[in-house]
C-alpha atoms as a PDB file:
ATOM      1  CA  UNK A   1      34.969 106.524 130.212  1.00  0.00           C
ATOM      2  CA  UNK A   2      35.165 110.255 128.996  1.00  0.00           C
ATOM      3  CA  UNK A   3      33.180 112.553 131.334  1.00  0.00           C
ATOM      4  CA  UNK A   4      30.776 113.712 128.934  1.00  0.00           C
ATOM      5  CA  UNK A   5      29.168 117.489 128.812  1.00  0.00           C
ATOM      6  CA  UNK A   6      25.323 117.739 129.553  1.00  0.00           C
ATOM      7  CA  UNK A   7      24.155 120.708 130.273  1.00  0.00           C
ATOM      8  CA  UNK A   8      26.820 122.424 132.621  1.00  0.00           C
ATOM      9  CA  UNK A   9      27.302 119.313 134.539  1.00  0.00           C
ATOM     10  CA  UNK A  10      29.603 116.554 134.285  1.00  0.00           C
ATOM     11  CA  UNK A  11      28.823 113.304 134.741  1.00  0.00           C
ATOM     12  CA  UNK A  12      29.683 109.694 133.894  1.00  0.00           C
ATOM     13  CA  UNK A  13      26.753 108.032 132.097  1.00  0.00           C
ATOM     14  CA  UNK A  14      23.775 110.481 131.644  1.00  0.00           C
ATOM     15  CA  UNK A  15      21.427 107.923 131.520  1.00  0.00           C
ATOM     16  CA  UNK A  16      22.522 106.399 134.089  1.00  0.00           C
ATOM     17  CA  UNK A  17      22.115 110.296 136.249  1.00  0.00           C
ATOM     18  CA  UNK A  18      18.747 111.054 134.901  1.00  0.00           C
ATOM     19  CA  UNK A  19      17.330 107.624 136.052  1.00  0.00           C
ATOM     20  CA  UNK A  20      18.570 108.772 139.532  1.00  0.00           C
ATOM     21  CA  UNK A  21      17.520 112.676 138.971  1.00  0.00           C
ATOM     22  CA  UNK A  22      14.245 114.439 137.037  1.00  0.00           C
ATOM     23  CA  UNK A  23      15.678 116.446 134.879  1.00  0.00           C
ATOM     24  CA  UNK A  24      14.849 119.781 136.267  1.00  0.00           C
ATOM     25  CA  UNK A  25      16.823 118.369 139.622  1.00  0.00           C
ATOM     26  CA  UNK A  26      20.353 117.526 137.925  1.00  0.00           C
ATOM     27  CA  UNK A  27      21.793 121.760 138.023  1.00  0.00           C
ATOM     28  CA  UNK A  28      24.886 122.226 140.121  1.00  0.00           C
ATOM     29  CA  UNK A  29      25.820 119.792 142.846  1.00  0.00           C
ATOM     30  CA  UNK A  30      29.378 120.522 143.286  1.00  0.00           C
ATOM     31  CA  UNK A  31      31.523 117.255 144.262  1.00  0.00           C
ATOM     32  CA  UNK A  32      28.508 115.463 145.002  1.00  0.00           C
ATOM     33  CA  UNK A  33      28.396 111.445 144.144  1.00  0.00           C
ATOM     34  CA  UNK A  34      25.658 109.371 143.344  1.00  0.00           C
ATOM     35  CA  UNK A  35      25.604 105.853 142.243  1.00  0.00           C
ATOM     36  CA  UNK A  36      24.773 105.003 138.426  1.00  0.00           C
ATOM     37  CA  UNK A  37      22.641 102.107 137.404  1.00  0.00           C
ATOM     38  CA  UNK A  38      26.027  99.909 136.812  1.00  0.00           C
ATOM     39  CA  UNK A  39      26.848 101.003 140.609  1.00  0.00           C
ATOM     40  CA  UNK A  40      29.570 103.327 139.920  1.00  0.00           C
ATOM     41  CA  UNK A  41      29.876 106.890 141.820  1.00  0.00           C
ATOM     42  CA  UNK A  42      28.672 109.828 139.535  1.00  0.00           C
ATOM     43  CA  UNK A  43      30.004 113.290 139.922  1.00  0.00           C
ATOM     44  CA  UNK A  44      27.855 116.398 139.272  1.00  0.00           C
ATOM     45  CA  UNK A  45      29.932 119.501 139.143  1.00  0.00           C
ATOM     46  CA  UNK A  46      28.129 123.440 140.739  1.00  0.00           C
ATOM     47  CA  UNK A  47      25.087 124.119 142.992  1.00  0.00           C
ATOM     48  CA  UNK A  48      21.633 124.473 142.618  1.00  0.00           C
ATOM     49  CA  UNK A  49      19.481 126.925 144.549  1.00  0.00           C
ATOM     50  CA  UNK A  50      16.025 124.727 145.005  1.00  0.00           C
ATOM     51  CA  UNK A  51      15.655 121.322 143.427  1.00  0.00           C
ATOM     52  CA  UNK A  52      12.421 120.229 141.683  1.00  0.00           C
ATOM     53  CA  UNK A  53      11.440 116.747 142.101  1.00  0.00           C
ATOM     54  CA  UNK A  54       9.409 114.664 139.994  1.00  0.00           C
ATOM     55  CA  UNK A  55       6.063 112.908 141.920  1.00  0.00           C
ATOM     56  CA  UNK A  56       7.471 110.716 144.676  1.00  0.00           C
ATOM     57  CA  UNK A  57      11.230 111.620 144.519  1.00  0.00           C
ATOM     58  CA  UNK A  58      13.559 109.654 142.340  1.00  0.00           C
ATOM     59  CA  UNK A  59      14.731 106.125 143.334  1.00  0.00           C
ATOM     60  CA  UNK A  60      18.330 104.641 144.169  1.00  0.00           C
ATOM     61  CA  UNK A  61      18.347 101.308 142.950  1.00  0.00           C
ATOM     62  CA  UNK A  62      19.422  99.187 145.827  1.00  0.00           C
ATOM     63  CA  UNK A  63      20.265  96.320 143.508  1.00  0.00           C
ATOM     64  CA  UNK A  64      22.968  98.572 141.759  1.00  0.00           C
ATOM     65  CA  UNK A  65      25.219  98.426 145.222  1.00  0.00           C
ATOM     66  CA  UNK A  66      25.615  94.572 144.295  1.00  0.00           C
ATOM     67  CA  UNK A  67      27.204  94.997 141.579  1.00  0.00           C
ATOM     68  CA  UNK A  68      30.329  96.526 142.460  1.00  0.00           C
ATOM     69  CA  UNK A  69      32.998  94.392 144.668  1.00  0.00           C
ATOM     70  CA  UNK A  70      32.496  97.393 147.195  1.00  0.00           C
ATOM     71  CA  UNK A  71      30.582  96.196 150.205  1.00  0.00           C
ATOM     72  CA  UNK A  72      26.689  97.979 150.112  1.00  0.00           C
ATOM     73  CA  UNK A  73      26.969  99.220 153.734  1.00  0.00           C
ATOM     74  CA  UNK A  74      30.481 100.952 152.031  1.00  0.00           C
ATOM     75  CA  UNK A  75      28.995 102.774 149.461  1.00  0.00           C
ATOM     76  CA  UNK A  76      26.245 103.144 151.752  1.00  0.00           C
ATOM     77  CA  UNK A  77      28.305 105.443 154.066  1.00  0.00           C
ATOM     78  CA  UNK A  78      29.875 107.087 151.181  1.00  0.00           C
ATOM     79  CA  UNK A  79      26.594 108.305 150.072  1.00  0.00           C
ATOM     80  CA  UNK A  80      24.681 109.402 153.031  1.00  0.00           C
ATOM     81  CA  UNK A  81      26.580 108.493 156.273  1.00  0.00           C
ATOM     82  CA  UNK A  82      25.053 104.775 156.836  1.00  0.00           C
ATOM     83  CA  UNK A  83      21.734 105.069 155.908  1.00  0.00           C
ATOM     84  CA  UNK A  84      20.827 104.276 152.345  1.00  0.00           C
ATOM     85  CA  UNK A  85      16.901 105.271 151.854  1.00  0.00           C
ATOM     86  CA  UNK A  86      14.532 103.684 149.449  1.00  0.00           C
ATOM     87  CA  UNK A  87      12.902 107.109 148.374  1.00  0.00           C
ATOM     88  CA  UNK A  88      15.534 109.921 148.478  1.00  0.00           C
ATOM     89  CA  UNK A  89      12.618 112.255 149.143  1.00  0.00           C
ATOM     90  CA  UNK A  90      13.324 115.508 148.170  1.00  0.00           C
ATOM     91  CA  UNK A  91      10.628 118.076 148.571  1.00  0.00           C
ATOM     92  CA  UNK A  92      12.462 121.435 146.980  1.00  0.00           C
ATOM     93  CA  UNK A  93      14.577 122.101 149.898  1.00  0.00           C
ATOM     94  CA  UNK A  94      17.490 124.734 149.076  1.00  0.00           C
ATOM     95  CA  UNK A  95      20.676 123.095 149.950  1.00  0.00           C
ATOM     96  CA  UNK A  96      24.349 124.373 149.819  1.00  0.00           C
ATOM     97  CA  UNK A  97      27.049 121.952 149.636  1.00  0.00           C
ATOM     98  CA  UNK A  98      26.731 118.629 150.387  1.00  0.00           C
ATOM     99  CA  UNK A  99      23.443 116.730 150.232  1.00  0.00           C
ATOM    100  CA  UNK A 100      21.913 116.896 154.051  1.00  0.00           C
ATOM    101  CA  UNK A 101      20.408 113.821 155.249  1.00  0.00           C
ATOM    102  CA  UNK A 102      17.205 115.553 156.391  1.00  0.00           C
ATOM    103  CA  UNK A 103      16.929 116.044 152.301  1.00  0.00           C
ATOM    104  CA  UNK A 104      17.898 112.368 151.675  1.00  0.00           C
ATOM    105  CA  UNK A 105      15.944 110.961 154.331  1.00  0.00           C
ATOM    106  CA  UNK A 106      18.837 109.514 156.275  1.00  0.00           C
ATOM    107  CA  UNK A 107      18.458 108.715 159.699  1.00  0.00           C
ATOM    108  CA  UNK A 108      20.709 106.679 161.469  1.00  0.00           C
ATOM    109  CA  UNK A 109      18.427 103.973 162.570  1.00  0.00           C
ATOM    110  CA  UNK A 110      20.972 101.433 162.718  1.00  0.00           C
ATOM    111  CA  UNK A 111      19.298  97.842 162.840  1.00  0.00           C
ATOM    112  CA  UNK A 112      20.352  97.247 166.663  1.00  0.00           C
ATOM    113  CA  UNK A 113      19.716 101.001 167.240  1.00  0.00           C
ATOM    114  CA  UNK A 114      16.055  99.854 166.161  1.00  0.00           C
ATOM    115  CA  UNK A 115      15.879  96.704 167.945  1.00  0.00           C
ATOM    116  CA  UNK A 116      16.873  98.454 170.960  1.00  0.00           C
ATOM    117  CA  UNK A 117      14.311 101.052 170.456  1.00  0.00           C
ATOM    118  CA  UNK A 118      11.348  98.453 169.603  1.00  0.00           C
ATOM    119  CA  UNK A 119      12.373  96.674 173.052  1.00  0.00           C
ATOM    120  CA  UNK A 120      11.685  99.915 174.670  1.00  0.00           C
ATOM    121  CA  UNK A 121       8.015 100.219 173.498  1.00  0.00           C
ATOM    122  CA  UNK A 122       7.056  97.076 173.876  1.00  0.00           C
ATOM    123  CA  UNK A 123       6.729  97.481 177.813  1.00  0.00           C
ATOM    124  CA  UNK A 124       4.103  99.408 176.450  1.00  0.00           C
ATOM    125  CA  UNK A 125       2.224  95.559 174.896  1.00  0.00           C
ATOM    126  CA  UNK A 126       2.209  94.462 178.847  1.00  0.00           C
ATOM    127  CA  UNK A 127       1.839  97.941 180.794  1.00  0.00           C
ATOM    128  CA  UNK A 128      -2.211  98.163 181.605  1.00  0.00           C
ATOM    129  CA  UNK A 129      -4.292 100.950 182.073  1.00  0.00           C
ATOM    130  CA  UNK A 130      -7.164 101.062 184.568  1.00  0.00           C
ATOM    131  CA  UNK A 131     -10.005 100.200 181.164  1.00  0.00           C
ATOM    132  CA  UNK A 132     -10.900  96.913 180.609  1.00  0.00           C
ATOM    133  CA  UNK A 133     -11.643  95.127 176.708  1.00  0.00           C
ATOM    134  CA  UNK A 134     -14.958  93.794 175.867  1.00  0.00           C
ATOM    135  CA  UNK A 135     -13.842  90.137 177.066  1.00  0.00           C
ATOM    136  CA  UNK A 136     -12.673  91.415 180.684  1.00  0.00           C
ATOM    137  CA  UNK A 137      -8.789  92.077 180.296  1.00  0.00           C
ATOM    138  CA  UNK A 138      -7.426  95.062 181.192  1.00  0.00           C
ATOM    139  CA  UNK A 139      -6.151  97.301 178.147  1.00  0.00           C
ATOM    140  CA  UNK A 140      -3.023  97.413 177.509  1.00  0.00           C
ATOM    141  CA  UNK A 141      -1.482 101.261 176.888  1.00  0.00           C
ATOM    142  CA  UNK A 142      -0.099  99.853 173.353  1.00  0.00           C
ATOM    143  CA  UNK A 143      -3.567  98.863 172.902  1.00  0.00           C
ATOM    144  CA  UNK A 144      -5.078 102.807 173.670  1.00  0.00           C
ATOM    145  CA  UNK A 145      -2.241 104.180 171.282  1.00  0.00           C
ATOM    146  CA  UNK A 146      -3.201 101.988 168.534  1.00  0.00           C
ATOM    147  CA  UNK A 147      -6.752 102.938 168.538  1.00  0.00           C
ATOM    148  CA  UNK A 148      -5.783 106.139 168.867  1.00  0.00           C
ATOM    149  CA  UNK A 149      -3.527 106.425 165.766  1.00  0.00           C
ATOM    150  CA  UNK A 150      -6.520 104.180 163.721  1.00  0.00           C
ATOM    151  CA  UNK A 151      -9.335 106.892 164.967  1.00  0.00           C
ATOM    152  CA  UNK A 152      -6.681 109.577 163.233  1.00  0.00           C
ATOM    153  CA  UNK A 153      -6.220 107.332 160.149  1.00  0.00           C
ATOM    154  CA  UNK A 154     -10.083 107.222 159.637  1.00  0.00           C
ATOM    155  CA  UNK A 155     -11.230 111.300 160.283  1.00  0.00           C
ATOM    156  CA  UNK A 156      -8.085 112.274 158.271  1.00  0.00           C
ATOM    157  CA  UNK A 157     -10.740 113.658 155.858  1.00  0.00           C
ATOM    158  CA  UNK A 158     -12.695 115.804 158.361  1.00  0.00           C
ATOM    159  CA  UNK A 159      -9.646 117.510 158.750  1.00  0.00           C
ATOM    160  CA  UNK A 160      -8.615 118.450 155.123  1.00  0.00           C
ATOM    161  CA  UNK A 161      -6.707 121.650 156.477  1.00  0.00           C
ATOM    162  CA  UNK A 162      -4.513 119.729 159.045  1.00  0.00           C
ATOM    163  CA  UNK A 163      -1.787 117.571 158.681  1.00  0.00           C
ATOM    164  CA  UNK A 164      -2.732 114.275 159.710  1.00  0.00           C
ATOM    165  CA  UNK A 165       0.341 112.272 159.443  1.00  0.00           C
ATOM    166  CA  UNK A 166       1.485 114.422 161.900  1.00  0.00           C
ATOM    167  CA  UNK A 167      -1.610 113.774 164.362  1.00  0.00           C
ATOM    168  CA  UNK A 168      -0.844 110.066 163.589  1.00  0.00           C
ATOM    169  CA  UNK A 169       2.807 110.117 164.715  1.00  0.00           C
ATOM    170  CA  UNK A 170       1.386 112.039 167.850  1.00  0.00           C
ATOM    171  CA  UNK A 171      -1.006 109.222 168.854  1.00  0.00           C
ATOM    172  CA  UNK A 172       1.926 106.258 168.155  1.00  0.00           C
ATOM    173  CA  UNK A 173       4.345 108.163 170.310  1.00  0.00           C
ATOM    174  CA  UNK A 174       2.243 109.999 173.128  1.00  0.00           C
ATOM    175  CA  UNK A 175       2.468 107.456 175.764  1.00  0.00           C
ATOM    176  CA  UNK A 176       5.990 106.202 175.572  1.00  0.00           C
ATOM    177  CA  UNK A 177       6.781 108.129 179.098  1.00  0.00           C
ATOM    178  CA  UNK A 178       4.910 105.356 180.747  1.00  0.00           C
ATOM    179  CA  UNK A 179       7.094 102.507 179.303  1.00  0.00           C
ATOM    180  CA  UNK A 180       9.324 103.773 182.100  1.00  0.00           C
ATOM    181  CA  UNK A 181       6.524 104.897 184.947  1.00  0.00           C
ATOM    182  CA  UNK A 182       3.355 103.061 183.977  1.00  0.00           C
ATOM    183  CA  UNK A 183       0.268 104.451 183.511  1.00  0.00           C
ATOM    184  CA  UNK A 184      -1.801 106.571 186.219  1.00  0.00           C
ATOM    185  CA  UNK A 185      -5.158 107.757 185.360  1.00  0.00           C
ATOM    186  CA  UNK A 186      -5.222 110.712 184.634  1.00  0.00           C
ATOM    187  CA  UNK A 187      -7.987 111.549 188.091  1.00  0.00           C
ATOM    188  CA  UNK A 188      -4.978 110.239 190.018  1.00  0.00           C
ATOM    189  CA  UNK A 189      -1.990 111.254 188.117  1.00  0.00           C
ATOM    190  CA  UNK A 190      -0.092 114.647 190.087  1.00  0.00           C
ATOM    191  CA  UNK A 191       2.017 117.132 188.930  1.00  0.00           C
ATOM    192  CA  UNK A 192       5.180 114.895 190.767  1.00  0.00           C
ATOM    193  CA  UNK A 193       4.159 111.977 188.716  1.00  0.00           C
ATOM    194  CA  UNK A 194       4.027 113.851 185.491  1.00  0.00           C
ATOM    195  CA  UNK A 195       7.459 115.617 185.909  1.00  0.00           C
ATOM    196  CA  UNK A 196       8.885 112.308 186.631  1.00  0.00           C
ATOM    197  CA  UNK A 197       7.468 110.733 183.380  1.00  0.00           C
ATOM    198  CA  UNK A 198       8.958 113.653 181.261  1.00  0.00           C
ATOM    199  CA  UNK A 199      12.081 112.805 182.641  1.00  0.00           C
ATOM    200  CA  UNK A 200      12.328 109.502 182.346  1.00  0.00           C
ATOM    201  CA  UNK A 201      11.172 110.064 178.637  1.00  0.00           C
ATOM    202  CA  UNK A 202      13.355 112.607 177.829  1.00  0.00           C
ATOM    203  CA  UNK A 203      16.510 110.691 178.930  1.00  0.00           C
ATOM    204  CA  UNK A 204      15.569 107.781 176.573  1.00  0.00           C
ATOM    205  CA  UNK A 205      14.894 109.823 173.475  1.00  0.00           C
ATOM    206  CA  UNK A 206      17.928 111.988 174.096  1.00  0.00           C
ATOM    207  CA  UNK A 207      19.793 108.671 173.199  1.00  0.00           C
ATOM    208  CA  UNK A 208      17.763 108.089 170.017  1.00  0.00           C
ATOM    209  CA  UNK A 209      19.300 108.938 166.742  1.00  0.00           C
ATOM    210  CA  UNK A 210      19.381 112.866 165.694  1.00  0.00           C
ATOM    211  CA  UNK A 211      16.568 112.838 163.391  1.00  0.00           C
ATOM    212  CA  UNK A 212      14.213 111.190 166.062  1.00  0.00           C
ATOM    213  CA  UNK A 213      14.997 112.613 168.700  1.00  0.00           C
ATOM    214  CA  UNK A 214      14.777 116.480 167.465  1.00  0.00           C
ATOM    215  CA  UNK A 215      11.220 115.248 165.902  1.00  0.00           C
ATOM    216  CA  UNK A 216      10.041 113.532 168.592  1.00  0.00           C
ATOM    217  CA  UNK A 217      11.180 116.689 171.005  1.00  0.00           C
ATOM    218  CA  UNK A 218       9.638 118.965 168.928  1.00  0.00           C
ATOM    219  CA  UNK A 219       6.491 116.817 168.742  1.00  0.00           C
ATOM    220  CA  UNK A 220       6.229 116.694 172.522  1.00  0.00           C
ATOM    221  CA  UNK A 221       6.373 119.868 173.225  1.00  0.00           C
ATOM    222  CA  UNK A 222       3.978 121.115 170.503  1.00  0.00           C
ATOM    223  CA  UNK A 223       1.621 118.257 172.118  1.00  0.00           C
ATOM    224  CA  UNK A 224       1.995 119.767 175.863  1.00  0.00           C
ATOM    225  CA  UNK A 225       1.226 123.313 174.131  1.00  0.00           C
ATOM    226  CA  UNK A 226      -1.605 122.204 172.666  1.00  0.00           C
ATOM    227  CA  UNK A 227      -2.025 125.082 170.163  1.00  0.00           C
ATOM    228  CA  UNK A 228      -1.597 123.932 166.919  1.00  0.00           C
ATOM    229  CA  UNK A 229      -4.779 122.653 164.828  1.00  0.00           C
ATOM    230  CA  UNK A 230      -2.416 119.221 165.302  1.00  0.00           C
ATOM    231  CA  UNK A 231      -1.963 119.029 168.738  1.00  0.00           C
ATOM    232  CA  UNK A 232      -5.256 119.757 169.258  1.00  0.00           C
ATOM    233  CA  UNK A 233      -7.232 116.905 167.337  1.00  0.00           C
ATOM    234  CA  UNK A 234      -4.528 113.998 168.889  1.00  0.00           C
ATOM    235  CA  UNK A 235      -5.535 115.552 172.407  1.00  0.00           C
ATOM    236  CA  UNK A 236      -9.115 115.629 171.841  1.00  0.00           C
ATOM    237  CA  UNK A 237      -8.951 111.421 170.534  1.00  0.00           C
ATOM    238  CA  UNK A 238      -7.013 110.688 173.453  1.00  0.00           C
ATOM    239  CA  UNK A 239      -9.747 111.362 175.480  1.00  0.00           C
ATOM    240  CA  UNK A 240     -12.351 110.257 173.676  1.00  0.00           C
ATOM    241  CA  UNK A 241     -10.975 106.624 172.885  1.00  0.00           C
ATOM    242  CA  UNK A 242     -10.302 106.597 176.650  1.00  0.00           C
ATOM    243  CA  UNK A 243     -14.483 106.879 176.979  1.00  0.00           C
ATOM    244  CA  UNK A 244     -15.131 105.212 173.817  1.00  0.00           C
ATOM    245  CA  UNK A 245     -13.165 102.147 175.791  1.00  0.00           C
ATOM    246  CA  UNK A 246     -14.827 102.327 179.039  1.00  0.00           C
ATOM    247  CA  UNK A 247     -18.493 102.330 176.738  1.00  0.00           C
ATOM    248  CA  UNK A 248     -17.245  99.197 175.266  1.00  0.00           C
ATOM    249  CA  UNK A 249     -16.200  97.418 178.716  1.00  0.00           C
ATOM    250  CA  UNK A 250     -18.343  95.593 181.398  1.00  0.00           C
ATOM    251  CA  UNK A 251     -20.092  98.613 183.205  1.00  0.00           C
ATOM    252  CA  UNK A 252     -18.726  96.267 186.517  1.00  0.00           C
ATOM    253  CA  UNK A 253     -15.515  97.473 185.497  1.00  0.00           C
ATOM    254  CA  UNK A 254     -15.941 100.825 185.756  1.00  0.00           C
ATOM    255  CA  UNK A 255     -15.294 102.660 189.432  1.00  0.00           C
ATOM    256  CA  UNK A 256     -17.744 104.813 191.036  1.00  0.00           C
ATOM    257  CA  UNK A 257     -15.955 108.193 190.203  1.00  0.00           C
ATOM    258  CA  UNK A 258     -16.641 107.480 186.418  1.00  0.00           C
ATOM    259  CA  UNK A 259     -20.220 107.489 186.412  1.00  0.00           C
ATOM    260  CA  UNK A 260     -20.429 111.087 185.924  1.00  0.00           C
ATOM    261  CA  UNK A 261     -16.793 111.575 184.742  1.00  0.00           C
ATOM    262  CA  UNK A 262     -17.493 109.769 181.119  1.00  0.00           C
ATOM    263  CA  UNK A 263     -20.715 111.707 180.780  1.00  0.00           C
ATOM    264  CA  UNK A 264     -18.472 114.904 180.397  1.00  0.00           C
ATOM    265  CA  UNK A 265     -14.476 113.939 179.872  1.00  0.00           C
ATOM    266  CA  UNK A 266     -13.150 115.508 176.821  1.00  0.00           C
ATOM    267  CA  UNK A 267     -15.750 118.437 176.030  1.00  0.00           C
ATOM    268  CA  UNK A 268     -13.130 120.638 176.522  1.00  0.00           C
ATOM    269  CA  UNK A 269     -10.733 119.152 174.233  1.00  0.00           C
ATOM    270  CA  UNK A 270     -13.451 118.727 171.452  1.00  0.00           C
ATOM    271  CA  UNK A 271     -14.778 122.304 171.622  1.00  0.00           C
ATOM    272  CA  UNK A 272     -13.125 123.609 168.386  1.00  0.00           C
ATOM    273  CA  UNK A 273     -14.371 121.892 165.811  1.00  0.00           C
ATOM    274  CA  UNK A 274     -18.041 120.656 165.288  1.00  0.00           C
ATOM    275  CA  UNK A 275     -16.881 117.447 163.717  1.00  0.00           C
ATOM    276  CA  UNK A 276     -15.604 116.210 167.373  1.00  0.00           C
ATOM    277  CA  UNK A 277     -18.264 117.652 169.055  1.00  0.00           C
ATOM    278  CA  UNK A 278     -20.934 115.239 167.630  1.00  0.00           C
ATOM    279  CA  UNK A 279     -18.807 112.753 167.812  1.00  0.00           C
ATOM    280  CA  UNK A 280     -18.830 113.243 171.509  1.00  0.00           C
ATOM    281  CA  UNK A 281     -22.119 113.826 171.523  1.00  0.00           C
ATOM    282  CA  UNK A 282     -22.751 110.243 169.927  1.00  0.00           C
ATOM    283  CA  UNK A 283     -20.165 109.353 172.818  1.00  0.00           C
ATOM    284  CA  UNK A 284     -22.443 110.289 176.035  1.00  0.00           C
ATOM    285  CA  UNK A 285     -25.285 108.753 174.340  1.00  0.00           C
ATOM    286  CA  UNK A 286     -23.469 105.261 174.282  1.00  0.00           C
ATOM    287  CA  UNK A 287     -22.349 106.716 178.458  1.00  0.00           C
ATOM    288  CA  UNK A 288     -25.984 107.025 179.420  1.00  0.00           C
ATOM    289  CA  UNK A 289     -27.255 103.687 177.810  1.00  0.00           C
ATOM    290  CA  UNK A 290     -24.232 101.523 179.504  1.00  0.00           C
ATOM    291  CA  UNK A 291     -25.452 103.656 182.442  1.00  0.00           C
ATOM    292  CA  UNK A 292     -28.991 102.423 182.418  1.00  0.00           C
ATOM    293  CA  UNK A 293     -27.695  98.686 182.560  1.00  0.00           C
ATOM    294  CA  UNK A 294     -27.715  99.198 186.442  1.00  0.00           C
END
């Protein structure tokens, strides 16, 4: 087929590019390919300096890669080095040259790169912490991090000026370190224990794929800085599910030193915002009437 004009860019079928592309994002990709809807690689000749995307990014259709007698995976690796995403999601990023996969959303994560990775945090479904459930087992620390990461999903909206996702993927991935150490309590855990679990924690994600392991770095260390509005919310649920736990628990479980200890653990990490601090308050209350069950 002719290459046919549109617009200062040559491409194969047209429809085919703006089903793949808003219009507005289809200036100037220089020696760029894409797939068409009939599966065949599209060219789009110069370089833009920002791309604007439609709501939600534009879509490769996955079923396209069938119809050529090219393997997917193939074309896959043409496109974006192995990793074929669902939503390209671009968000207006300027880009020179050829489409980076932080722009795509590429990111490695291989199936047995993945499998491997789940195996790794599942140690988490069988490592306890010193809490106990309503029915008398102790907690699992898979178990803390989910109800961590569901107290984030449901005060997203107290938080309108923060980014929550990011709180979210704080509270999945905070306690991975102790897939390799286990967990100590944090009345018992010293400074040799916690330099070990860094470690330990940074030798496994050192091995994860680029894009996860520069996020999950990044998100560490903004986590142990504790400065952003971010950082600051995930650390101040951490503690409170840890008391919100212990509240729901036997009071026999609970060990002398935390009589007192879950009457006040956390103020300090819910002092910023007013939100928090009630819902501490509503906390203690729950502390002092498990408290007069003795």
């Amino acid at each position: 087929m002719k290459n046919m004009p549109t617009g200062g860019r040559n491409v194969h079928n047209k429809a085919a590019a703006d089903h793949l592309w808003p219009a507005a994002a289809l200036n100037n990709y220089p020696g760029d390919k894409f797939c068409d809807q009939a599966g065949s690689l599209t060219s789009i000749s110069s370089v833009p300096a920002t791309i604007s995307p439609r709501p939600r990014a534009a879509f490769l259709d996955r079923r396209s890669l069938n119809t050529r007698a090219e393997k997917p995976m193939d074309t896959r690796k043409k496109l974006f080095g192995g990793a074929l995403p669902g939503n390209l999601g671009l968000r207006g990023e300027k880009i020179c040259g050829k489409i980076e996969k932080k722009v795509c959303g590429g990111t490695d994560m291989e199936p047995r790169i993945l499998l491997e990775t789940l195996a790794v945090a599942e140690r988490l479904k069988d490592t306890t912490r010193h809490c106990y459930t309503r029915k008398g087992r102790h907690e699992s620390v898979a178990e803390h991090c989910w109800m961590m990461t569901l107290m984030a999903y449901f005060v997203r909206d107290e938080f309108p000026e923060a980014d929550m996702d990011k709180v979210i993927r704080m509270c999945l991935i905070h306690d991975l370190g102790e897939a390799f150490t286990g967990d100590i309590p944090s009345f018992d855990k010293t400074a040799e224990n916690e330099k070990t679990e860094e470690k330990l924690l940074r030798d496994w994600v050192d091995t994860l794929p680029e894009f996860y392991r520069e996020e999950m770095t990044a998100l560490y260390g903004e986590m142990e800085k504790r400065e952003t509005l971010e950082a600051k919310i995930y650390k101040a649920i951490d503690n409170l599910e840890a008391v919100i736990q212990h509240n729901i628990s036997d009071l026999a479980t609970w060990i002398p030193k935390e009589y007192e200890l879950n009457k006040t653990y956390g103020d300090d990490k819910v002092a910023f915002s007013e939100y928090l601090r009630d819902l501490r308050a509503e906390v203690r209350r729950d502390t002092e009437r498990k408290l007069g069950e003795r």
